[in-house]
Protein backbone atom coordinates (compact mmCIF):
# COMPACT_ATOMS: atom_id res chain seq x y z
CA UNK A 1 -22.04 87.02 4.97
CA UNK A 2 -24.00 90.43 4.72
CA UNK A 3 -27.49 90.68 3.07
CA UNK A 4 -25.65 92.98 0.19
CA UNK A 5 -23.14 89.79 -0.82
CA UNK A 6 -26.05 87.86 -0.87
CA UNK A 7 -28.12 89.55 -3.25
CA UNK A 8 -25.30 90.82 -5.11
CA UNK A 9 -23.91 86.88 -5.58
CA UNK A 10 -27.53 85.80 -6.69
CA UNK A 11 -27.82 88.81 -9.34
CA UNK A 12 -24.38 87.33 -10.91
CA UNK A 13 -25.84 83.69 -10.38
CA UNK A 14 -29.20 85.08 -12.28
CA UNK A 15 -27.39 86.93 -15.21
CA UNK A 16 -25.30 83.52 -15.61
CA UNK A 17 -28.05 81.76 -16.09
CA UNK A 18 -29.82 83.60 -18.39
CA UNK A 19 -26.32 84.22 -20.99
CA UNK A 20 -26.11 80.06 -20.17
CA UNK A 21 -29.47 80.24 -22.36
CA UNK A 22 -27.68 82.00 -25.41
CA UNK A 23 -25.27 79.56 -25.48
CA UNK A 24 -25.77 76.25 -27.84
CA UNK A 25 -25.53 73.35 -25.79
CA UNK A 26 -23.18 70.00 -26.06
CA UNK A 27 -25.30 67.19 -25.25
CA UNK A 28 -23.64 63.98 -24.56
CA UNK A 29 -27.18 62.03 -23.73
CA UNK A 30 -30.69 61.63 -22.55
CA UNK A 31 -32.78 60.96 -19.33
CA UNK A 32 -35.30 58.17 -19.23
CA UNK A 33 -37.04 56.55 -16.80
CA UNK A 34 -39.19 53.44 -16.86
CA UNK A 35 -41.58 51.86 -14.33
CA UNK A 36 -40.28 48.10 -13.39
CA UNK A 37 -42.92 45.91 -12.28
CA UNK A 38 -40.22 43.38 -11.08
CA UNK A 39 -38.57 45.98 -8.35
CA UNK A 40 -42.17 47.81 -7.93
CA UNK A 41 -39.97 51.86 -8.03
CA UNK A 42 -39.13 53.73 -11.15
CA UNK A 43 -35.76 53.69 -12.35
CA UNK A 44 -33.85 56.35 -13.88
CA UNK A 45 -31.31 55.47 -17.05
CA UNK A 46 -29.32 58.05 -19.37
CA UNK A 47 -28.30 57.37 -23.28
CA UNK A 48 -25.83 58.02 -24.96
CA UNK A 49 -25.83 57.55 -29.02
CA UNK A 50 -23.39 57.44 -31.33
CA UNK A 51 -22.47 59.90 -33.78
CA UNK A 52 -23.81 58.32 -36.54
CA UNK A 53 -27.14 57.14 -35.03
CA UNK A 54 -29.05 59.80 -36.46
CA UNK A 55 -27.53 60.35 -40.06
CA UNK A 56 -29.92 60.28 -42.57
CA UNK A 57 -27.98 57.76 -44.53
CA UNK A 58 -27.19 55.45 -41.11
CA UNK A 59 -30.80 54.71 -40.84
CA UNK A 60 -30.02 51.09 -41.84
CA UNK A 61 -27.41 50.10 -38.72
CA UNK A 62 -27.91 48.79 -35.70
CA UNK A 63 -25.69 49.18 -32.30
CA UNK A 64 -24.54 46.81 -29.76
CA UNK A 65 -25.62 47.91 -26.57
CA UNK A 66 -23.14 48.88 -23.55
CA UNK A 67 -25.06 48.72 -20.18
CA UNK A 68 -23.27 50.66 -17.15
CA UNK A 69 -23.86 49.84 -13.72
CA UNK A 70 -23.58 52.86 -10.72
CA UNK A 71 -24.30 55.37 -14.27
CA UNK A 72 -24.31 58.51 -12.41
CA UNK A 73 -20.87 58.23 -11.42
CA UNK A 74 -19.55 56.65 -14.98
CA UNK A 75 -21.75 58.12 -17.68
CA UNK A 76 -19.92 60.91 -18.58
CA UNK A 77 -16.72 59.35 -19.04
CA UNK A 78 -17.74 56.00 -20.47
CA UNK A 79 -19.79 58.13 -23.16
CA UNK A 80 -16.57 60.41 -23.88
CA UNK A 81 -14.19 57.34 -24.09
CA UNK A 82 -16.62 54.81 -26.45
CA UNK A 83 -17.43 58.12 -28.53
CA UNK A 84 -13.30 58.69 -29.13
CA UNK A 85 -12.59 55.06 -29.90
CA UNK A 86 -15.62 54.69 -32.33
CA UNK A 87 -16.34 57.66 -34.07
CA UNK A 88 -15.14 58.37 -37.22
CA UNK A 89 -14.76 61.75 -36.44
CA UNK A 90 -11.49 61.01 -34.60
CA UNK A 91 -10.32 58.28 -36.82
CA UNK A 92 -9.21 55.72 -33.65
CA UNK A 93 -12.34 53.62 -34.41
CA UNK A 94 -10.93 50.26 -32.46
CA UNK A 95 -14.34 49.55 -31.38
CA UNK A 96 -17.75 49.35 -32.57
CA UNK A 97 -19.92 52.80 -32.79
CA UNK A 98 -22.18 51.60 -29.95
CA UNK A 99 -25.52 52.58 -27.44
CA UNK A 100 -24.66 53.47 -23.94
CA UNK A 101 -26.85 53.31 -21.29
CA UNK A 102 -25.71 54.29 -17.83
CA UNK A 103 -28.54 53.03 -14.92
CA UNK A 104 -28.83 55.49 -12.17
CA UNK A 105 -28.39 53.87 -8.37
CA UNK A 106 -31.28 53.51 -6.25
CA UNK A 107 -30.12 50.92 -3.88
CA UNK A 108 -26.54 49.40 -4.67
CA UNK A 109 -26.39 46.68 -1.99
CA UNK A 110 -29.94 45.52 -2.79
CA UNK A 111 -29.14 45.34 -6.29
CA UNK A 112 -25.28 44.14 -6.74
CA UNK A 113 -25.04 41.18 -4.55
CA UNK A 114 -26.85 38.05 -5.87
CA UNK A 115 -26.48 36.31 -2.65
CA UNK A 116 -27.31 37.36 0.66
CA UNK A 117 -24.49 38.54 3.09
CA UNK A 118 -25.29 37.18 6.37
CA UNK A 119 -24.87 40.04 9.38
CA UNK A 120 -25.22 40.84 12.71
CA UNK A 121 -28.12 43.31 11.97
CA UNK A 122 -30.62 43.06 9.29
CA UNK A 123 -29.65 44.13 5.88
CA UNK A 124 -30.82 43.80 2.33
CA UNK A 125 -28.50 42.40 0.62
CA UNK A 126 -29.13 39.73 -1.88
CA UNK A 127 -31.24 41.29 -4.82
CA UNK A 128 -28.80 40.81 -7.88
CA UNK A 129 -30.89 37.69 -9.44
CA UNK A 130 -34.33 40.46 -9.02
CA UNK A 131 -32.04 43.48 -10.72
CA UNK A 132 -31.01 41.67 -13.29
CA UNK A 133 -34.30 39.93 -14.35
CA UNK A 134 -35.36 43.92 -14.26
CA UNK A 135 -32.29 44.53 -16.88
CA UNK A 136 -33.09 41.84 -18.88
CA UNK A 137 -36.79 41.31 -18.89
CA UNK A 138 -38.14 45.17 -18.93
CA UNK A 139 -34.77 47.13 -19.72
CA UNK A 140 -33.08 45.60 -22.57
CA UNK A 141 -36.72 44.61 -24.15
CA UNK A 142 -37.77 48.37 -23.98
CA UNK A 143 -34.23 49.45 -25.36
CA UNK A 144 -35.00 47.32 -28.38
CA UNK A 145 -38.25 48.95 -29.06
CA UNK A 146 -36.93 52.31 -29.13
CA UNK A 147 -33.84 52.13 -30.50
CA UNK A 148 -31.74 50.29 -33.43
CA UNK A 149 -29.77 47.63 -31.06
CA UNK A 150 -28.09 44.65 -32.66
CA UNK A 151 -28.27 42.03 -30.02
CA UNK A 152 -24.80 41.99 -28.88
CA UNK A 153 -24.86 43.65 -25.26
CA UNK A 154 -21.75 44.04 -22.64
CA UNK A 155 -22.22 44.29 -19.19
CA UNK A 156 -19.63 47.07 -16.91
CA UNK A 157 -19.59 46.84 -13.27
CA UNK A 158 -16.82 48.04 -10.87
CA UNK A 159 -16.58 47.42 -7.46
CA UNK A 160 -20.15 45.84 -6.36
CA UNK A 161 -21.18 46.03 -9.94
CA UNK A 162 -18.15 44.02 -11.21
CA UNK A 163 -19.13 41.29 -8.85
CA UNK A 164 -22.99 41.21 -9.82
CA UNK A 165 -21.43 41.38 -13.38
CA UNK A 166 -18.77 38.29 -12.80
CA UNK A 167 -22.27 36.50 -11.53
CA UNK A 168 -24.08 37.23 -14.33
CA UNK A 169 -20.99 36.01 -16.80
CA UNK A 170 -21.38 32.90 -14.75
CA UNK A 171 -24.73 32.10 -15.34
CA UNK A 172 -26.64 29.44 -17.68
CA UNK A 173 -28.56 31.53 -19.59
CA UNK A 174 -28.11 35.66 -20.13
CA UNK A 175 -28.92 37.86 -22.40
CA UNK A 176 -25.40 39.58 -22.23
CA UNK A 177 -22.56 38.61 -24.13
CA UNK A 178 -19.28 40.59 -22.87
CA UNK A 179 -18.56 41.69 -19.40
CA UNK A 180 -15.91 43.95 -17.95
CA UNK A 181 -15.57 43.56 -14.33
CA UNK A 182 -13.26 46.25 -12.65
CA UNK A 183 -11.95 45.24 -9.59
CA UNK A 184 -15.24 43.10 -8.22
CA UNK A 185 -15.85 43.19 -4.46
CA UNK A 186 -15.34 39.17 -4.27
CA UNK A 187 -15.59 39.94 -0.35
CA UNK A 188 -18.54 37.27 0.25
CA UNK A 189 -16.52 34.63 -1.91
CA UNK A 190 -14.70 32.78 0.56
CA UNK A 191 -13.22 29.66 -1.25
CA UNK A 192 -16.35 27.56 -0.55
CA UNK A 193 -18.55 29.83 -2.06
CA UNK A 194 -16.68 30.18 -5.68
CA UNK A 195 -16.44 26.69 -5.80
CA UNK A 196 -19.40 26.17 -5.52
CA UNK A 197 -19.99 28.62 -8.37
CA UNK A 198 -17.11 26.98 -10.44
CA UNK A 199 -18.63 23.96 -10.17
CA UNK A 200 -21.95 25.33 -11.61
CA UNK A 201 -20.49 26.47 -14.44
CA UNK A 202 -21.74 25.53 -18.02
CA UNK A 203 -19.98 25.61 -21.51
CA UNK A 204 -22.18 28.58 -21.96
CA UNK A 205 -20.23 31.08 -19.81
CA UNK A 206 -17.29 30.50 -22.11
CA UNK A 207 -18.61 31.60 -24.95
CA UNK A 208 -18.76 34.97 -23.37
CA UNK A 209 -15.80 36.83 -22.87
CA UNK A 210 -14.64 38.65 -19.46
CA UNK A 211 -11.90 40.79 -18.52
CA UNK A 212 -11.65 41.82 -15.24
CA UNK A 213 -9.48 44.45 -13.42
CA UNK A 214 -7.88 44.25 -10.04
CA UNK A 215 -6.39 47.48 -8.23
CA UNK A 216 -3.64 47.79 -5.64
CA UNK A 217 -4.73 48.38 -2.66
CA UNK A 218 -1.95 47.13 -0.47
CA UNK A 219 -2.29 45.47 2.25
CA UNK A 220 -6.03 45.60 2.66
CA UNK A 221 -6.96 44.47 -0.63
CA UNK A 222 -4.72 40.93 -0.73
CA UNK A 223 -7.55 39.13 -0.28
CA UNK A 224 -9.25 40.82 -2.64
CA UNK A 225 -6.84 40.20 -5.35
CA UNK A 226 -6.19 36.76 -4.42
CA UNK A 227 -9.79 35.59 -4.96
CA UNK A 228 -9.81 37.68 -8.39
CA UNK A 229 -6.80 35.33 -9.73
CA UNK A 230 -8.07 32.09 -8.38
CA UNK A 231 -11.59 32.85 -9.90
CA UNK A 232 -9.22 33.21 -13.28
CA UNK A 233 -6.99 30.59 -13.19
CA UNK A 234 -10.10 28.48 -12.31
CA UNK A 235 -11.73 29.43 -15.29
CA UNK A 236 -8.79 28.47 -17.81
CA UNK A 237 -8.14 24.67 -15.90
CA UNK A 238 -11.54 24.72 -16.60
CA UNK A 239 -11.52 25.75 -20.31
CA UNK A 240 -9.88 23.80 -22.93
CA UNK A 241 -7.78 26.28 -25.32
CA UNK A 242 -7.60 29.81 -24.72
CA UNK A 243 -9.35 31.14 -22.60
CA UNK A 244 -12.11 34.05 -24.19
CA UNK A 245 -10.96 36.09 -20.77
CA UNK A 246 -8.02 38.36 -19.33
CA UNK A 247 -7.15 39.08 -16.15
CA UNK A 248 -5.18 42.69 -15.56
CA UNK A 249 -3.58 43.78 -12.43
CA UNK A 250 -3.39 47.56 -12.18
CA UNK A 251 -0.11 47.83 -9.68
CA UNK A 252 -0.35 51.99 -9.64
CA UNK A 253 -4.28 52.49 -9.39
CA UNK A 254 -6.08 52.07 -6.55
CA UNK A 255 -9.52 50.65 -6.46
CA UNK A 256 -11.09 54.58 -6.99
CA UNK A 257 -9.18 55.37 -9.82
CA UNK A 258 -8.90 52.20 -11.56
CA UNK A 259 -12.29 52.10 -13.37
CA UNK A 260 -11.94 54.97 -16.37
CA UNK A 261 -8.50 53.02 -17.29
CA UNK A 262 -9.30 49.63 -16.81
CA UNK A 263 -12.79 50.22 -19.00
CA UNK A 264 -10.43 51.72 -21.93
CA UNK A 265 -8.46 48.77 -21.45
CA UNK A 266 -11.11 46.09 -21.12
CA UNK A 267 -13.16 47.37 -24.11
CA UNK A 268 -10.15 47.13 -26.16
CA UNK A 269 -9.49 43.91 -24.90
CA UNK A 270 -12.96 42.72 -25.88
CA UNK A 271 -12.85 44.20 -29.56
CA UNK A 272 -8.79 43.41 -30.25
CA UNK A 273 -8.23 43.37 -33.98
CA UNK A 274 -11.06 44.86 -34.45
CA UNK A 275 -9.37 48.66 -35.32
CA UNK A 276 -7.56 46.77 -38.01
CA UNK A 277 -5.60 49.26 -40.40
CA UNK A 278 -6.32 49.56 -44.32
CA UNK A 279 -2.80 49.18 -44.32
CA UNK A 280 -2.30 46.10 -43.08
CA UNK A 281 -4.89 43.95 -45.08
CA UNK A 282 -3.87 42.59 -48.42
CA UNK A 283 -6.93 40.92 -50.02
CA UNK A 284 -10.35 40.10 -49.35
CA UNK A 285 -9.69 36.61 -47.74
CA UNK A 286 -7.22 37.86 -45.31
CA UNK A 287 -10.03 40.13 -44.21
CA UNK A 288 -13.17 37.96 -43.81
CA UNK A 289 -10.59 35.63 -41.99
CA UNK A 290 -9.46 38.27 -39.55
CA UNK A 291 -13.26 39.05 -38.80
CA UNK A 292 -14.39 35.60 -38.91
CA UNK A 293 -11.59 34.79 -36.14
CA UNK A 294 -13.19 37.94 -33.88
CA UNK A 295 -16.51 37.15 -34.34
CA UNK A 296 -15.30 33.18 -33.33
CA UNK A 297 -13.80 34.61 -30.51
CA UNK A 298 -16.82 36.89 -29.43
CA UNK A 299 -19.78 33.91 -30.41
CA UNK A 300 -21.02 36.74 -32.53
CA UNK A 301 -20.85 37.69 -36.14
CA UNK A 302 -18.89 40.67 -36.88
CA UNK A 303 -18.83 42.29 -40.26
CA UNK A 304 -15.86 44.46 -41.42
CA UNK A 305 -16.86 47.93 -41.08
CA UNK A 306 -17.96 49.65 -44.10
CA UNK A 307 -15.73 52.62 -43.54
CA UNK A 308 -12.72 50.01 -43.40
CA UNK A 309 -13.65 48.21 -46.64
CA UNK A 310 -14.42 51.32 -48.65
CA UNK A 311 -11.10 52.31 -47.74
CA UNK A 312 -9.04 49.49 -48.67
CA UNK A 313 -11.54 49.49 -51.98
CA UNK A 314 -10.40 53.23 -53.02
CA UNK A 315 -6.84 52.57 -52.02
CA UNK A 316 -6.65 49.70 -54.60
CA UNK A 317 -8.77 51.59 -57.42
CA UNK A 318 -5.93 54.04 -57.28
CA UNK A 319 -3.14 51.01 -57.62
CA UNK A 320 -1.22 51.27 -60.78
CA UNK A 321 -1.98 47.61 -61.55
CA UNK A 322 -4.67 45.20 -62.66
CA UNK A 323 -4.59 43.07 -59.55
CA UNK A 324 -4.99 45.73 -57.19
CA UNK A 325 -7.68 47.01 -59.08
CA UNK A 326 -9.48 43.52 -59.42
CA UNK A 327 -9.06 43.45 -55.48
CA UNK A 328 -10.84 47.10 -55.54
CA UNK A 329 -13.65 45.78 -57.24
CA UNK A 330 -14.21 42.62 -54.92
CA UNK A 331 -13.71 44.72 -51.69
CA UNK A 332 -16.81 47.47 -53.41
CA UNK A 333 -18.76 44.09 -54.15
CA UNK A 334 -17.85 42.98 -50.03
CA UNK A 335 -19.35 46.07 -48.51
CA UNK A 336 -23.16 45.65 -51.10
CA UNK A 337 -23.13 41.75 -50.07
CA UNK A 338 -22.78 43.24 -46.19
CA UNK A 339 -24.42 46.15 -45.93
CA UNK A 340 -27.49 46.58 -48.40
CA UNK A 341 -29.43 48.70 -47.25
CA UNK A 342 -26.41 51.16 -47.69
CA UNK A 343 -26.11 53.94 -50.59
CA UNK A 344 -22.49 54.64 -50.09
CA UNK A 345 -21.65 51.33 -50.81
CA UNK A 346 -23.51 51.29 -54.01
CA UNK A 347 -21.89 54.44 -54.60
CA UNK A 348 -18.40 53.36 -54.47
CA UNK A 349 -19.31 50.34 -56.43
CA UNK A 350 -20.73 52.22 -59.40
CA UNK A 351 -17.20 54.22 -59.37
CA UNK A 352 -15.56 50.86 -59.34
CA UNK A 353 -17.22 49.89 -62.71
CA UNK A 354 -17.13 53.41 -63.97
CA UNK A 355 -13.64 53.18 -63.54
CA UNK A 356 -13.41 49.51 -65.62
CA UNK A 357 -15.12 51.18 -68.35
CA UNK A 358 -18.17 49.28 -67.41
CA UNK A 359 -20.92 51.83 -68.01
CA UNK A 360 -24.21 49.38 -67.36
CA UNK A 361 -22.81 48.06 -64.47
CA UNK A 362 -22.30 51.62 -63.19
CA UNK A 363 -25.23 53.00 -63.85
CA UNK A 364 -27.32 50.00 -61.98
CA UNK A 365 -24.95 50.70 -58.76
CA UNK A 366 -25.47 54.18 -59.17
CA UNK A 367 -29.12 54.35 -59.25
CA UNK A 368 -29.44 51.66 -56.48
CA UNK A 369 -27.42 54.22 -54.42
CA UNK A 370 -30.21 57.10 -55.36
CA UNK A 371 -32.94 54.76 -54.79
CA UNK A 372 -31.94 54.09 -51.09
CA UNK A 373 -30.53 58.18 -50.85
CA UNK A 374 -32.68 60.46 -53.21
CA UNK A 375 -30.71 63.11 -51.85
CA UNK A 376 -27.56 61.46 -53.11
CA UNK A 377 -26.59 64.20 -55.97
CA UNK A 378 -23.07 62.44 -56.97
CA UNK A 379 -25.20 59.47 -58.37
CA UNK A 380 -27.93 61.41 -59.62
CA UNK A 381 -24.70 63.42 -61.67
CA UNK A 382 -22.79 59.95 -62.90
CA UNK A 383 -26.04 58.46 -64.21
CA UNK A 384 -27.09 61.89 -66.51
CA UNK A 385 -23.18 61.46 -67.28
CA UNK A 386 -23.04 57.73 -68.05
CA UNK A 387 -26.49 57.73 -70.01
CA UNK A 388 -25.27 59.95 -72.50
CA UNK A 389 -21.93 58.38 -73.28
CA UNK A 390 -23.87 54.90 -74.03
């Protein structure tokens, strides 16, 4: 290439650069790094935060926390996917608005396989108990300090990572409570080795759920996807009902491709029910039972989104009859009871009452809502309003 392409290519690269500047970006997330004293490096991790995370009047929630393992290859899509199924902005909202944090790869081997792998020449294999003391003694801890995490944190690991994260699902005692495990490297399982495992286990690990993905491969990969359904079917002899766990077989992805998929599928699995339509609840008890079977099913309480209450609450105000509209007002009163420290649900109570005729009662909801949102005019508006007619 001549000297003239050259500096003619660099001038285009320069004035591209410098129009880039112009532009407003899209930012999807965050670099971080933080010293660990348990691996003695620095390591690298990106977050993402949902779209409500820094609303003014979101200050009062609190995120479960999605930890990605090999994050520089996943981020970007992970982000993109739990963004779309959460956000309100899109209306999907099957899962929980939620924290992602992607960990960037320093050394894989080192830090995916809890046991050593014995080979002809010296390796270094065998760090996952030292990585994952890192993720849950300095991590998670410093993730809590600087952010508003609820304490309900899911593990994703594919390949390498799915097996360190079927370990970790396996253990006594973790700090995670979910893990999606796409298509685990079970290579150093051999059948002595996950019994051994198996017969380790504790009632703990089953109040955890799992999914885990296996790709086709063909003929390579039969082992592969043997020891992935005998590690399943293990696990439900083992567990008496049904099984918090499921097992997917991916029959037209091969073990490259199936991660973006299988995570869609897996996080849905995880959170089923919980994108329950307006449409489909009729009362308040059906509701707190459909949550109260989710968060049995998860060992964690789940609430029924505010969003999803407030809706079924204004659909019923608008009913034409006296029951829906006594079904309005316990749905308003739901969302205070669950979420407190919110002033749209004080809000939408005080029109609830407005709408009974119940001035008082409005006017207490209403400046409760200012209180906690000084900047909430609506209220400010009703309360001048309903003063004067009393």
């Amino acid at each position: 290439m001549s000297k003239n392409i050259i500096v003619v290519l660099l001038l285009l690269i320069g004035i591209n650069q410098v129009k880039s500047q112009d532009v407003n970006q899209i930012v999807i997330g965050t670099k971080h790094s933080l010293r660990s004293a348990i691996l003695n490096e620095d390591r690298e991790y990106w977050i993402s935060l949902p779209d409500s995370y820094n609303d003014k009047e979101s200050f009062y929630k609190s995120y479960p926390l999605l930890i990605v393992l090999d994050g520089n290859v996943h981020f970007k899509a992970l982000s993109g996917m739990v963004n779309y199924m959460s956000s309100d902005t899109y209306r999907s909202q099957t899962i929980p608005e939620m924290i992602v944090v992607a960990i960037q790869n320093v050394d894989r081997r080192r830090d995916y396989t809890p046991d050593k792998i014995i080979t002809v020449r010296e390796n270094n294999s065998g760090g996952g108990e030292n990585f994952l003391s890192f993720l849950e003694e300095e991590l998670i801890p410093e993730l809590d300090q600087k952010y508003r995490t609820a304490p309900y944190r899911i593990l994703f690991g594919h390949s390498l990572g799915g097996l360190l994260a079927t370990h970790v699902y396996m253990k006594e005692k973790t700090l995670f409570n979910s893990f999606i495990a796409v298509d685990p490297s079970f290579g150093t399982w051999d059948s002595e080795t996950m019994d051994k495992k198996l017969d380790s286990l504790t009632e703990q690990s089953f109040e955890r759920f799992i999914y885990i993905a296996t790709a086709n491969w063909g003929k390579r990969n039969i082992r592969n996807r043997d020891r992935h359904v005998r590690l399943f079917e293990s696990l439900n002899n083992k567990y008496k009902g049904e099984l918090p766990a499921k097992l997917e077989y991916f029959d037209n992805e091969d073990h490259s491709s199936v991660p973006i998929i299988a995570f869609h599928n897996g996080i849905s699995a995880i959170f089923e029910g919980y994108g329950i339509s307006y449409r489909d609840v009729e009362d308040k008890e059906q509701l707190t039972q459909h949550f109260h079977a989710l968060s049995e099913r998860l060992s964690w309480s789940f609430r029924p989104p505010e969003y999803l209450v407030n809706q079924l609450g204004y659909r019923m105000l608008q009913g034409g009859n006296n029951k829906d509209k006594s079904n309005a007002l316990e749905f308003f009163i739901l969302n205070v009871e669950n979420y407190p420290k919110s002033s749209n649900s004080y809000d939408s109570l005080g029109e609830a009452y407005e709408t009974f005729g119940d001035a008082q009662k409005a006017i207490e909801n209403y400046k409760k809502s200012l209180e906690l949102n000084p900047g909430n005019e609506h209220a400010r508006m009703k309360i001048k309003e309903l003063s004067k007619s009393e």
